[in-house]
ModelCIF file with pLDDT and N, C-alpha, C, O atoms, coordinates in Angstrom:
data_MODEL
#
_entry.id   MODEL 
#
_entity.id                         1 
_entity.type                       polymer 
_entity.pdbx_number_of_molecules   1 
#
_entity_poly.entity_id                      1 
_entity_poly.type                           'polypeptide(L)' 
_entity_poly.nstd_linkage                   no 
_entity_poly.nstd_monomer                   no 
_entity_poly.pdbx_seq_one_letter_code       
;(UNK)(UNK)(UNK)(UNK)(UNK)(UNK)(UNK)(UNK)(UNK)(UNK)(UNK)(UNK)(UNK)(UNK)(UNK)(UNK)
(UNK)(UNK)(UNK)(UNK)(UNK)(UNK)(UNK)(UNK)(UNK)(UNK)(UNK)(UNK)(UNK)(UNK)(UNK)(UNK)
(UNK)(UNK)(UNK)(UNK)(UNK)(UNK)(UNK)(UNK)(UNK)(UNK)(UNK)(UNK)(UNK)(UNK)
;
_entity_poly.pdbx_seq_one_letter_code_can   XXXXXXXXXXXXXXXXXXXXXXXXXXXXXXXXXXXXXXXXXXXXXX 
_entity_poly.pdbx_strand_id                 A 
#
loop_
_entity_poly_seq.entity_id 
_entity_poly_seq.num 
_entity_poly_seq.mon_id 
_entity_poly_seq.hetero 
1 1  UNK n 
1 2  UNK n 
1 3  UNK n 
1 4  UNK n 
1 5  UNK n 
1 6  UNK n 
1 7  UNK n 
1 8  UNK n 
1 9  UNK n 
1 10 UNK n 
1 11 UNK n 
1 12 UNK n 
1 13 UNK n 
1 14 UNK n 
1 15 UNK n 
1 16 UNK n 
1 17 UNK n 
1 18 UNK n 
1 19 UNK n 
1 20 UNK n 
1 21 UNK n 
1 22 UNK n 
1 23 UNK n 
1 24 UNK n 
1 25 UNK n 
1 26 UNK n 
1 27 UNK n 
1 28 UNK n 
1 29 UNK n 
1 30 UNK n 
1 31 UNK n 
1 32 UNK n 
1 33 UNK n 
1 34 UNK n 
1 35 UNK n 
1 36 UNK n 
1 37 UNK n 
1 38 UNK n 
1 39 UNK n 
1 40 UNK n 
1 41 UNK n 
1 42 UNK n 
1 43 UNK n 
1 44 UNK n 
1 45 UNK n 
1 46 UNK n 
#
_struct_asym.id          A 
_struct_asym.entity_id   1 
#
loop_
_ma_qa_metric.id 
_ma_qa_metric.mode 
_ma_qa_metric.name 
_ma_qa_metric.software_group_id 
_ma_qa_metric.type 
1 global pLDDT . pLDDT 
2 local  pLDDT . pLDDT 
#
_ma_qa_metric_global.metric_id      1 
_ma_qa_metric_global.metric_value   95.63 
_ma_qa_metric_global.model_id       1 
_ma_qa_metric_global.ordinal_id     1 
#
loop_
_ma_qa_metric_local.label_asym_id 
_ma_qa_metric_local.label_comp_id 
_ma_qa_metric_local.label_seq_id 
_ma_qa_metric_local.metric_id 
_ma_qa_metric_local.metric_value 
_ma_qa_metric_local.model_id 
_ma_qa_metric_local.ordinal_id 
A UNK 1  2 98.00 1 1  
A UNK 2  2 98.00 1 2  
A UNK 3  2 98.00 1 3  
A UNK 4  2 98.00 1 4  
A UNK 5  2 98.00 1 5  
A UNK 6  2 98.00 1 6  
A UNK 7  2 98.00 1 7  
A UNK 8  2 98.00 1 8  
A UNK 9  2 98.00 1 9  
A UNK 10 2 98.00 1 10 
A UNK 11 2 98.00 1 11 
A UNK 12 2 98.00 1 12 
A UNK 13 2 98.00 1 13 
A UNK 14 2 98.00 1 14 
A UNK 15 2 98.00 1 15 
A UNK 16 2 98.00 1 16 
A UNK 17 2 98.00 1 17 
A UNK 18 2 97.00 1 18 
A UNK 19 2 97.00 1 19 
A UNK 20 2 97.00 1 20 
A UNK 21 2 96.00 1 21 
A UNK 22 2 96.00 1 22 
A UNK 23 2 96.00 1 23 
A UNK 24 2 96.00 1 24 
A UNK 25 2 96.00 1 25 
A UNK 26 2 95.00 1 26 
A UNK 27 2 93.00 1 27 
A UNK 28 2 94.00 1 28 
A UNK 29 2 95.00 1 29 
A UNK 30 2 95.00 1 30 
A UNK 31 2 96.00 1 31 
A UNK 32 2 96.00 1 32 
A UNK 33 2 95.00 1 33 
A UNK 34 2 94.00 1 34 
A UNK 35 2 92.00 1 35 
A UNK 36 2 90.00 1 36 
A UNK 37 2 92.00 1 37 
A UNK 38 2 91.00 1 38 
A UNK 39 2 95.00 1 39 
A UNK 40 2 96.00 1 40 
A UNK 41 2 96.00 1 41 
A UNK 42 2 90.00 1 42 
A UNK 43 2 89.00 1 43 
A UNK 44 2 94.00 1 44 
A UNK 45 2 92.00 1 45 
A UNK 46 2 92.00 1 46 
#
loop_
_atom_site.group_PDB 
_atom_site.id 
_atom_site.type_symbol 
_atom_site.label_atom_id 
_atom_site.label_alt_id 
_atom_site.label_comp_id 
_atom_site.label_asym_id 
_atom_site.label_entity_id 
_atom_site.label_seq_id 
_atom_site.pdbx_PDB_ins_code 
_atom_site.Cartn_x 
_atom_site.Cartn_y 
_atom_site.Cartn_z 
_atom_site.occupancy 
_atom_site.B_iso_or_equiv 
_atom_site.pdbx_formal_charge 
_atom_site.auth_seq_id 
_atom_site.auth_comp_id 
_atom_site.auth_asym_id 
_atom_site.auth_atom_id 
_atom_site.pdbx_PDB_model_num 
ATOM 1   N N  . UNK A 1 1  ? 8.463  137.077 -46.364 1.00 98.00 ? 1  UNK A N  1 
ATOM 2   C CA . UNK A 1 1  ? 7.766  136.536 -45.194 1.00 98.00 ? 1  UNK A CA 1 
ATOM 3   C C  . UNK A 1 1  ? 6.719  135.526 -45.629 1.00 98.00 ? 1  UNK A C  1 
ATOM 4   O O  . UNK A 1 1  ? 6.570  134.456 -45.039 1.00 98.00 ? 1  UNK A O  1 
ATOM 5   N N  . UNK A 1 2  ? 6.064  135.865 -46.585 1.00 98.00 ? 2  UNK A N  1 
ATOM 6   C CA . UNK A 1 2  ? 4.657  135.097 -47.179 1.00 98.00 ? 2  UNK A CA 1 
ATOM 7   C C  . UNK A 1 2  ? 5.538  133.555 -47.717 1.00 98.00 ? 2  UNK A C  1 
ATOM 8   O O  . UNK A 1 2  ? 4.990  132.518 -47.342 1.00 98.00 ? 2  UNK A O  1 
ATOM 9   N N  . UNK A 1 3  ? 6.663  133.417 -48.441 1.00 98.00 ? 3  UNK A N  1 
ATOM 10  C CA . UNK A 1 3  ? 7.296  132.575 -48.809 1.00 98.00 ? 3  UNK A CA 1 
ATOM 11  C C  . UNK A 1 3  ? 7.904  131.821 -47.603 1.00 98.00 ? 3  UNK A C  1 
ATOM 12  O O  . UNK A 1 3  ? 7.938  130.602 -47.777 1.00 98.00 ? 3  UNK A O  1 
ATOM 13  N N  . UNK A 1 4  ? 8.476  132.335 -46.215 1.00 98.00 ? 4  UNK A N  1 
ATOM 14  C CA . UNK A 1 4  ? 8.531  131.500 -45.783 1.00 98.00 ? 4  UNK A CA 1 
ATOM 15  C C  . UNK A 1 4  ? 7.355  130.823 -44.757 1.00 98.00 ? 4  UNK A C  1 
ATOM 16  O O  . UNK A 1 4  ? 7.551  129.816 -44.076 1.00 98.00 ? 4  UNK A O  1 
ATOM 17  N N  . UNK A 1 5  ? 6.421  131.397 -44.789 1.00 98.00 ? 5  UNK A N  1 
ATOM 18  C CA . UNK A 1 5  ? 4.915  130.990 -44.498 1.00 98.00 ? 5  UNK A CA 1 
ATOM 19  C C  . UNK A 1 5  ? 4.531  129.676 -45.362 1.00 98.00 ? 5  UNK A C  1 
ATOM 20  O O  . UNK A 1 5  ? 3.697  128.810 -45.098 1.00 98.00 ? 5  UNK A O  1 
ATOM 21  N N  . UNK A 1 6  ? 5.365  129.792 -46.434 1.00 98.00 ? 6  UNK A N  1 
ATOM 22  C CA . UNK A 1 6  ? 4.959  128.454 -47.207 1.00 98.00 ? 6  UNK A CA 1 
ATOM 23  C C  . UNK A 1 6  ? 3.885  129.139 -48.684 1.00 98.00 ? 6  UNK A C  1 
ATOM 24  O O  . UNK A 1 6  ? 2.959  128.474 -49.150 1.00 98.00 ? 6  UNK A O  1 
ATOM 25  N N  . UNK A 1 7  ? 4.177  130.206 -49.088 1.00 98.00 ? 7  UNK A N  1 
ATOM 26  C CA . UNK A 1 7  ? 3.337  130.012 -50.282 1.00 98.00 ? 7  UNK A CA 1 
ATOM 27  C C  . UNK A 1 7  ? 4.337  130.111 -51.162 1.00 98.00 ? 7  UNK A C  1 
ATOM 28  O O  . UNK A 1 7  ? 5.367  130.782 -51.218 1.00 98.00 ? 7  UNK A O  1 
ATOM 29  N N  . UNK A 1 8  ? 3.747  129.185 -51.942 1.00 98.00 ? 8  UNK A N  1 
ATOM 30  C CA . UNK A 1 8  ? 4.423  128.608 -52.999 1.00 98.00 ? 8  UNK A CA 1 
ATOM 31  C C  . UNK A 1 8  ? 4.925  129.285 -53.900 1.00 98.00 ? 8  UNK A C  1 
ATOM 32  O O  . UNK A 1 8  ? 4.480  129.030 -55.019 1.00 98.00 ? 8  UNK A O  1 
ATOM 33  N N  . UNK A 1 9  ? 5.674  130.041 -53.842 1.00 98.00 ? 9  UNK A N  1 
ATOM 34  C CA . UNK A 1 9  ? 6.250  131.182 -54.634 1.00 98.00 ? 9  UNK A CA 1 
ATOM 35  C C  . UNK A 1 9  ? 8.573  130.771 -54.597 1.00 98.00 ? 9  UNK A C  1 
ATOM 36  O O  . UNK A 1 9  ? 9.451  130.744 -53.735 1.00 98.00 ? 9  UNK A O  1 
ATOM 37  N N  . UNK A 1 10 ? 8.472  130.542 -56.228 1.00 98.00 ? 10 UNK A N  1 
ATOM 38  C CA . UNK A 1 10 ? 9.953  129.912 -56.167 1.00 98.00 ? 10 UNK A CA 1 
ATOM 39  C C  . UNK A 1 10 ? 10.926 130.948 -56.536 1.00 98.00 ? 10 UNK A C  1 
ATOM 40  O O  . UNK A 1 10 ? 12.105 130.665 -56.752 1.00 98.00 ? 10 UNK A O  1 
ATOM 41  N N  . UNK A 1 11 ? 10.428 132.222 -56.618 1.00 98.00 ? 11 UNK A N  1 
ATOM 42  C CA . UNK A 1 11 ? 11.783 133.380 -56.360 1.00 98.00 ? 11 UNK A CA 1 
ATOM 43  C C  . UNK A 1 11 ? 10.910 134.873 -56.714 1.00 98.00 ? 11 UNK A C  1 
ATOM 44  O O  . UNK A 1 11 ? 9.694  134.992 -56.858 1.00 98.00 ? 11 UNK A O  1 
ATOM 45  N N  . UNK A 1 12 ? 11.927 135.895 -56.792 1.00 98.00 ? 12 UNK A N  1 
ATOM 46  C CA . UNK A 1 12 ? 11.068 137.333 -56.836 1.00 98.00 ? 12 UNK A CA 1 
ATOM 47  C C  . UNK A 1 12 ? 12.362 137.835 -57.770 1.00 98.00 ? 12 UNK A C  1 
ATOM 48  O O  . UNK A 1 12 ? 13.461 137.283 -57.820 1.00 98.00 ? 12 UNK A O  1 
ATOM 49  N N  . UNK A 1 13 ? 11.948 138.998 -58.478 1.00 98.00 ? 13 UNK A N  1 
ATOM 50  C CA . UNK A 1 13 ? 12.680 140.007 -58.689 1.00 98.00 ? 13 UNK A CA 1 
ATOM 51  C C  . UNK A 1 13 ? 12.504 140.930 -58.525 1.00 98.00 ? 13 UNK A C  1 
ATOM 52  O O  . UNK A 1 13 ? 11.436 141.486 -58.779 1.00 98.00 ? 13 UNK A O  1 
ATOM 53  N N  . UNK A 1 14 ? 13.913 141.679 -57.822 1.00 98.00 ? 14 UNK A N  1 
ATOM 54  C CA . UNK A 1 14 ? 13.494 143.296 -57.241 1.00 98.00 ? 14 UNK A CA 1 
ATOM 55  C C  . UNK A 1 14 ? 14.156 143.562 -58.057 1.00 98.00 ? 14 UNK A C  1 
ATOM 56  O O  . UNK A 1 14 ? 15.335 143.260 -58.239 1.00 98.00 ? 14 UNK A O  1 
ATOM 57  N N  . UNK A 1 15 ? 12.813 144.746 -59.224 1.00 98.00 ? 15 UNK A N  1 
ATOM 58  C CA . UNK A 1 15 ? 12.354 145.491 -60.072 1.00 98.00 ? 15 UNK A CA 1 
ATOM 59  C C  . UNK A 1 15 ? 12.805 147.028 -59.331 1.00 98.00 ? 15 UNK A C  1 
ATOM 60  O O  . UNK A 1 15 ? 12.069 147.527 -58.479 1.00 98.00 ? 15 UNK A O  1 
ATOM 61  N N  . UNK A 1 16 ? 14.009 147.653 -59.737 1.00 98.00 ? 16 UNK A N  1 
ATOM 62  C CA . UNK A 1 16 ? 13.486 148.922 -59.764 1.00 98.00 ? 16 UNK A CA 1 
ATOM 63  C C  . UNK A 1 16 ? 14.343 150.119 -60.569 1.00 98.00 ? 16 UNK A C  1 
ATOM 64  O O  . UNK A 1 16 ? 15.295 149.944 -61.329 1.00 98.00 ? 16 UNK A O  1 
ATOM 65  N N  . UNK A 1 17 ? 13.652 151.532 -60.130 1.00 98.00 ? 17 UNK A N  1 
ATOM 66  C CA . UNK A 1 17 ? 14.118 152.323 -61.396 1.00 98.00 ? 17 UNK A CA 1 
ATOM 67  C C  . UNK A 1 17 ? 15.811 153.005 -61.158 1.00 98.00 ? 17 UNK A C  1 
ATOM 68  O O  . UNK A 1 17 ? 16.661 152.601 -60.365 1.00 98.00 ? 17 UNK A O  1 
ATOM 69  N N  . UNK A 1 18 ? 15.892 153.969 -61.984 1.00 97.00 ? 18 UNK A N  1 
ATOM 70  C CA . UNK A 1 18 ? 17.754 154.670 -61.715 1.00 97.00 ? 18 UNK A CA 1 
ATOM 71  C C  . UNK A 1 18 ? 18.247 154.376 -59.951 1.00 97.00 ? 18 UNK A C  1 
ATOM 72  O O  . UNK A 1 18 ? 19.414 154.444 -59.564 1.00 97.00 ? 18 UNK A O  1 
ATOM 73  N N  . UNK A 1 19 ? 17.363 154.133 -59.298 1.00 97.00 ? 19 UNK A N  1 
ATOM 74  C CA . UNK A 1 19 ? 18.324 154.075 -58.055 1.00 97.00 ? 19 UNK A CA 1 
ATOM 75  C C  . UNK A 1 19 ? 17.928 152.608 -57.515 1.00 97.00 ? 19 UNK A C  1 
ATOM 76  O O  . UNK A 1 19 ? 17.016 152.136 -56.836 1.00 97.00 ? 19 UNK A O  1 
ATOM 77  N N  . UNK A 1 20 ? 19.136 152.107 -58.194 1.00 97.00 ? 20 UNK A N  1 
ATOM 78  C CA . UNK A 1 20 ? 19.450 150.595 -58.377 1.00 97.00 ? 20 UNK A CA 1 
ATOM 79  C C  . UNK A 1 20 ? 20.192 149.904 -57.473 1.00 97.00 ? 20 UNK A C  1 
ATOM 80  O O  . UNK A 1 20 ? 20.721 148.805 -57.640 1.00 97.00 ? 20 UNK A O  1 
ATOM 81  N N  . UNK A 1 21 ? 20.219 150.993 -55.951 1.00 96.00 ? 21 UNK A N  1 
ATOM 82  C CA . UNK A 1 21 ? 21.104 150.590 -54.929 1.00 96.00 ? 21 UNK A CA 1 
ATOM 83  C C  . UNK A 1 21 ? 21.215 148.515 -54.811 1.00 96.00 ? 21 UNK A C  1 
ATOM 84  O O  . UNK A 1 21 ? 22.106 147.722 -55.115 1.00 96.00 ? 21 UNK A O  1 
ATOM 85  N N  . UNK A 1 22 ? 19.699 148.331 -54.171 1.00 96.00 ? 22 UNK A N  1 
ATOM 86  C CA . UNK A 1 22 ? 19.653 146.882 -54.095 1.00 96.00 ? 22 UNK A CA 1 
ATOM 87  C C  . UNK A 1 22 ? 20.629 146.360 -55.376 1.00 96.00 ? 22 UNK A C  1 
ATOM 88  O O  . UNK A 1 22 ? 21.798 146.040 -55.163 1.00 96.00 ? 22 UNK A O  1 
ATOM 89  N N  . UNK A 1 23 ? 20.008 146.304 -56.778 1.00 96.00 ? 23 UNK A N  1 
ATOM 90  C CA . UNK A 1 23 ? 20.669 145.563 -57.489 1.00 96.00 ? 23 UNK A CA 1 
ATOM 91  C C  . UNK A 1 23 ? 22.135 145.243 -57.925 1.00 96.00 ? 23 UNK A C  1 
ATOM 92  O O  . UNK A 1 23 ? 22.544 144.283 -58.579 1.00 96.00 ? 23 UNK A O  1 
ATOM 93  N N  . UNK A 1 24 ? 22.928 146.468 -57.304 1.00 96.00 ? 24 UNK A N  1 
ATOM 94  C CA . UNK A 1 24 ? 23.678 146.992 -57.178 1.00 96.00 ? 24 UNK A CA 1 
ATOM 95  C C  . UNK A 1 24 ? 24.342 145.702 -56.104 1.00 96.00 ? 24 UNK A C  1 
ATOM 96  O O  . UNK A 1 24 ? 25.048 144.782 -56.518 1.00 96.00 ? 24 UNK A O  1 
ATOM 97  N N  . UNK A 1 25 ? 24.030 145.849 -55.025 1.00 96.00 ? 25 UNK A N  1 
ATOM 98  C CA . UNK A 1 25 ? 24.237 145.228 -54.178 1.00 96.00 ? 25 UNK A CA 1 
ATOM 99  C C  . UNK A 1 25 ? 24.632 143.735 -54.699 1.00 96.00 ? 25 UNK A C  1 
ATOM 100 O O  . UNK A 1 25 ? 25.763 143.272 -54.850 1.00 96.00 ? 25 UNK A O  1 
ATOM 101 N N  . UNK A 1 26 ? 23.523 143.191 -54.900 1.00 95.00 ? 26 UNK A N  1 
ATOM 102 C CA . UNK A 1 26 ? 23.241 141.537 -55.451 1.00 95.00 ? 26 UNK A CA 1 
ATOM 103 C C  . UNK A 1 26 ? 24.400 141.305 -56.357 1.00 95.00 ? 26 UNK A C  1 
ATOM 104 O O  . UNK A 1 26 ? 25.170 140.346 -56.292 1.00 95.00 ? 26 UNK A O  1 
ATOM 105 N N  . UNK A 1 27 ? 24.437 142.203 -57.134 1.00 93.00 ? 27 UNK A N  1 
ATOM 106 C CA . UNK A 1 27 ? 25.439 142.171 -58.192 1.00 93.00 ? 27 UNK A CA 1 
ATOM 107 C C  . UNK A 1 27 ? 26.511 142.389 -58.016 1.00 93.00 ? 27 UNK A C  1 
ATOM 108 O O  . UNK A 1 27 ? 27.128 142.135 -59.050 1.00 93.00 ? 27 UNK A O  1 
ATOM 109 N N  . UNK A 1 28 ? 27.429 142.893 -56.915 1.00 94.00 ? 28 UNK A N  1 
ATOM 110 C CA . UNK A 1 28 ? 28.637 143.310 -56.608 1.00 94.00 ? 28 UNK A CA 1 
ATOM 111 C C  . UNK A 1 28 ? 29.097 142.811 -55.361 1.00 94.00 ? 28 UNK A C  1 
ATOM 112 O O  . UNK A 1 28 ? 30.303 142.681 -55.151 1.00 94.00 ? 28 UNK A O  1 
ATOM 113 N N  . UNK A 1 29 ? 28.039 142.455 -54.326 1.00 95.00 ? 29 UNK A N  1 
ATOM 114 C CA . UNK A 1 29 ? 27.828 142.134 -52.988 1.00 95.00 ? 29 UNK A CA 1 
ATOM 115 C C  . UNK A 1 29 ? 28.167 143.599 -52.246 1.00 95.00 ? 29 UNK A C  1 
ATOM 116 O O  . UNK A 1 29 ? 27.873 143.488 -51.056 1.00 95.00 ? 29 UNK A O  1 
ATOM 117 N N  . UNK A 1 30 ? 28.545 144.573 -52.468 1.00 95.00 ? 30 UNK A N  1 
ATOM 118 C CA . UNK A 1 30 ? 28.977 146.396 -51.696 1.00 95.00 ? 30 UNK A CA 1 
ATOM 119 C C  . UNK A 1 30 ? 26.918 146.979 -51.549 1.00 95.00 ? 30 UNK A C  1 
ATOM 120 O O  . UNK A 1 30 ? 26.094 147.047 -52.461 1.00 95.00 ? 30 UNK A O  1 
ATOM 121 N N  . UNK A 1 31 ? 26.789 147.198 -50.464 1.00 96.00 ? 31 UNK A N  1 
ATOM 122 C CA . UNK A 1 31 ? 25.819 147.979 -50.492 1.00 96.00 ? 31 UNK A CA 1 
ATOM 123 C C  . UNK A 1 31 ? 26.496 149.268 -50.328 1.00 96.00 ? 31 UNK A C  1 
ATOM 124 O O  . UNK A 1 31 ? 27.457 149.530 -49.605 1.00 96.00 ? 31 UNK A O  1 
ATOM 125 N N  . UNK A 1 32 ? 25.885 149.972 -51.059 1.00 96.00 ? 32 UNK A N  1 
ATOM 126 C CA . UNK A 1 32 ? 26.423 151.492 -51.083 1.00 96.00 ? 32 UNK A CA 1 
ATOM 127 C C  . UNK A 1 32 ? 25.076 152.690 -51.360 1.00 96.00 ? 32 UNK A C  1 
ATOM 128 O O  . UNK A 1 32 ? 24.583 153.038 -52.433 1.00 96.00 ? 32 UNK A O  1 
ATOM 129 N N  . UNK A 1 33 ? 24.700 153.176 -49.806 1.00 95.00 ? 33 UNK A N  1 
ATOM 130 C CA . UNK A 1 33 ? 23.059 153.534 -50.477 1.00 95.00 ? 33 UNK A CA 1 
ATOM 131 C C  . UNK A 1 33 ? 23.887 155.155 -50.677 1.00 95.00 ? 33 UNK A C  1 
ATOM 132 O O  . UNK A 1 33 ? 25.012 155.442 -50.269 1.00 95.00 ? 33 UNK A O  1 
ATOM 133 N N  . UNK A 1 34 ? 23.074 155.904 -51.309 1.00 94.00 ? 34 UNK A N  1 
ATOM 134 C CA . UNK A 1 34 ? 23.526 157.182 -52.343 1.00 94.00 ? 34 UNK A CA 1 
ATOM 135 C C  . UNK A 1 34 ? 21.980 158.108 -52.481 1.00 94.00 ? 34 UNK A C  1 
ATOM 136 O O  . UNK A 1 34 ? 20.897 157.637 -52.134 1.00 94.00 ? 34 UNK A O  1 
ATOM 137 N N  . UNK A 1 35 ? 22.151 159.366 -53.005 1.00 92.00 ? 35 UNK A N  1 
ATOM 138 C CA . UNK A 1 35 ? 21.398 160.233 -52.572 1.00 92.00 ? 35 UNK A CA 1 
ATOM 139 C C  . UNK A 1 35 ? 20.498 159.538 -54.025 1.00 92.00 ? 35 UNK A C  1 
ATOM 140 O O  . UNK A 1 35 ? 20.869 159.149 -55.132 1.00 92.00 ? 35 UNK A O  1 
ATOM 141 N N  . UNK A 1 36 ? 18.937 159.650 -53.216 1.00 90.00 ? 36 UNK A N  1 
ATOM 142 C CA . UNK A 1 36 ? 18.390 159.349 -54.914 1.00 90.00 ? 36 UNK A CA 1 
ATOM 143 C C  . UNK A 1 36 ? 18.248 160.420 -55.483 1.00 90.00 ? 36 UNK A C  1 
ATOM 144 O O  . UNK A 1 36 ? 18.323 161.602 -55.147 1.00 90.00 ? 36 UNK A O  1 
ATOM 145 N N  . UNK A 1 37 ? 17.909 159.562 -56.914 1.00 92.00 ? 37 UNK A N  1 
ATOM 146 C CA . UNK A 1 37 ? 17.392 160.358 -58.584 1.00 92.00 ? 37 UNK A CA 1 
ATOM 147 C C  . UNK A 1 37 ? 15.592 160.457 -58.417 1.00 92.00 ? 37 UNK A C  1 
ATOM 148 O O  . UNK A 1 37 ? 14.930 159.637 -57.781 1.00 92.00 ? 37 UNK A O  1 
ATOM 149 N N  . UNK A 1 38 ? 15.160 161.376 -58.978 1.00 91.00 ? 38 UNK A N  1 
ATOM 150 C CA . UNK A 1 38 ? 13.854 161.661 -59.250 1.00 91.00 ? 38 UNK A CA 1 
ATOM 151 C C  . UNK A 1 38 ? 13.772 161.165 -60.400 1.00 91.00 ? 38 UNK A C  1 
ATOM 152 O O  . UNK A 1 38 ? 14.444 161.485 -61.381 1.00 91.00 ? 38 UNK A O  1 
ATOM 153 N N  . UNK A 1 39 ? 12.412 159.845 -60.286 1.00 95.00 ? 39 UNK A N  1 
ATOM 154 C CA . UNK A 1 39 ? 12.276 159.429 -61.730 1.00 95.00 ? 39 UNK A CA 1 
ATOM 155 C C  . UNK A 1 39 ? 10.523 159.759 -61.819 1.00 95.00 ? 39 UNK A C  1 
ATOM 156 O O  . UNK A 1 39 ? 9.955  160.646 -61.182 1.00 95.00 ? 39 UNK A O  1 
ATOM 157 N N  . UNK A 1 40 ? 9.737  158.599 -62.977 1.00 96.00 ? 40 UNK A N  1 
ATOM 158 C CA . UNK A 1 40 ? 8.688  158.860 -62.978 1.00 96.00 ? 40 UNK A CA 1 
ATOM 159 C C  . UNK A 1 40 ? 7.766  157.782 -62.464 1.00 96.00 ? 40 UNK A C  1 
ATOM 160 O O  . UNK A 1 40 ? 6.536  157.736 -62.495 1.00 96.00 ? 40 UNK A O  1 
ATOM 161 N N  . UNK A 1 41 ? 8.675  156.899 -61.971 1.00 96.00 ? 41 UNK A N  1 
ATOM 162 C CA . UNK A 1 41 ? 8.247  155.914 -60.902 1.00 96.00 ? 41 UNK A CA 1 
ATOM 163 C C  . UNK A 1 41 ? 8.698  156.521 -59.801 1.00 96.00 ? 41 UNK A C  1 
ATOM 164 O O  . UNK A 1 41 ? 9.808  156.250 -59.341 1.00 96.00 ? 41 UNK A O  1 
ATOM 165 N N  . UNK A 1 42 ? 7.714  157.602 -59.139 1.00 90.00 ? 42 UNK A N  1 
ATOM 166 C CA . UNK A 1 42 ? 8.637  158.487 -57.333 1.00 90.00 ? 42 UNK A CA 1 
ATOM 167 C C  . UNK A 1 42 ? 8.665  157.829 -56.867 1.00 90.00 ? 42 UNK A C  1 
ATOM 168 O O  . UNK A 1 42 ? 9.800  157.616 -56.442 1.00 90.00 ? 42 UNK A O  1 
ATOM 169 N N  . UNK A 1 43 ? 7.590  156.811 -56.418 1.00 89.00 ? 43 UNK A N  1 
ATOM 170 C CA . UNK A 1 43 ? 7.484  156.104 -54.797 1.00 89.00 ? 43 UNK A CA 1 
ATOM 171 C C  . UNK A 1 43 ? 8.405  155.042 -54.881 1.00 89.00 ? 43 UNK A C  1 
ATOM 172 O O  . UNK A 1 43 ? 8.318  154.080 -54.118 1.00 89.00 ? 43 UNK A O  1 
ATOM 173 N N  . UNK A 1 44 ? 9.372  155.142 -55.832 1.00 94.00 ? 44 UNK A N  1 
ATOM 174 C CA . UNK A 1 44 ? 10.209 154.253 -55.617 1.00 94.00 ? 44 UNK A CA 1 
ATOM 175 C C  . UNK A 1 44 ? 11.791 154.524 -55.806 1.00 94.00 ? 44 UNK A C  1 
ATOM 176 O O  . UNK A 1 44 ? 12.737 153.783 -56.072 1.00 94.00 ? 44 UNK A O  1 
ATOM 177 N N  . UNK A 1 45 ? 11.627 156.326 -55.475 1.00 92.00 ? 45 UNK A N  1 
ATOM 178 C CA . UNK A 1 45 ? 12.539 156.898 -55.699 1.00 92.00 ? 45 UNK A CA 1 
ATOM 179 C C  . UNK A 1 45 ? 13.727 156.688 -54.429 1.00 92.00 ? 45 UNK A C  1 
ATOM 180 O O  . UNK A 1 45 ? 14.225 157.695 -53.923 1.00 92.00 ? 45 UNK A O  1 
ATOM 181 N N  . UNK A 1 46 ? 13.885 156.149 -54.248 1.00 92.00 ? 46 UNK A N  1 
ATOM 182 C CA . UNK A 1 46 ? 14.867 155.796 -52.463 1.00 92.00 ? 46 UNK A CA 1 
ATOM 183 C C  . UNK A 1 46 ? 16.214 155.081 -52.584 1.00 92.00 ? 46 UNK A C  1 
ATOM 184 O O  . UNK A 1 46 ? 16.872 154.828 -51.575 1.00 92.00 ? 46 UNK A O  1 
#
């Protein structure tokens, strides 16, 4: 949203841990969401 607001920001990477659904995605084009893994990054356990 902030990027298309115009700040100057020329890409992102979504960073995340064993449940790699998104990257997954990007990389295959199949979203396939799946039960998560408990890691030691939780709040990003989804």
């Amino acid at each position: 949203i902030a990027r298309e607001m115009g700040a100057p920001i020329d890409g992102f990477v979504a960073a995340t841990n064993s449940n790699h659904t998104v990257p997954d995605w990007i990389s295959t084009g199949k979203y396939t969401p799946r039960p998560s893994i408990a890691t030691l990054s939780n709040a990003m356990d989804v």
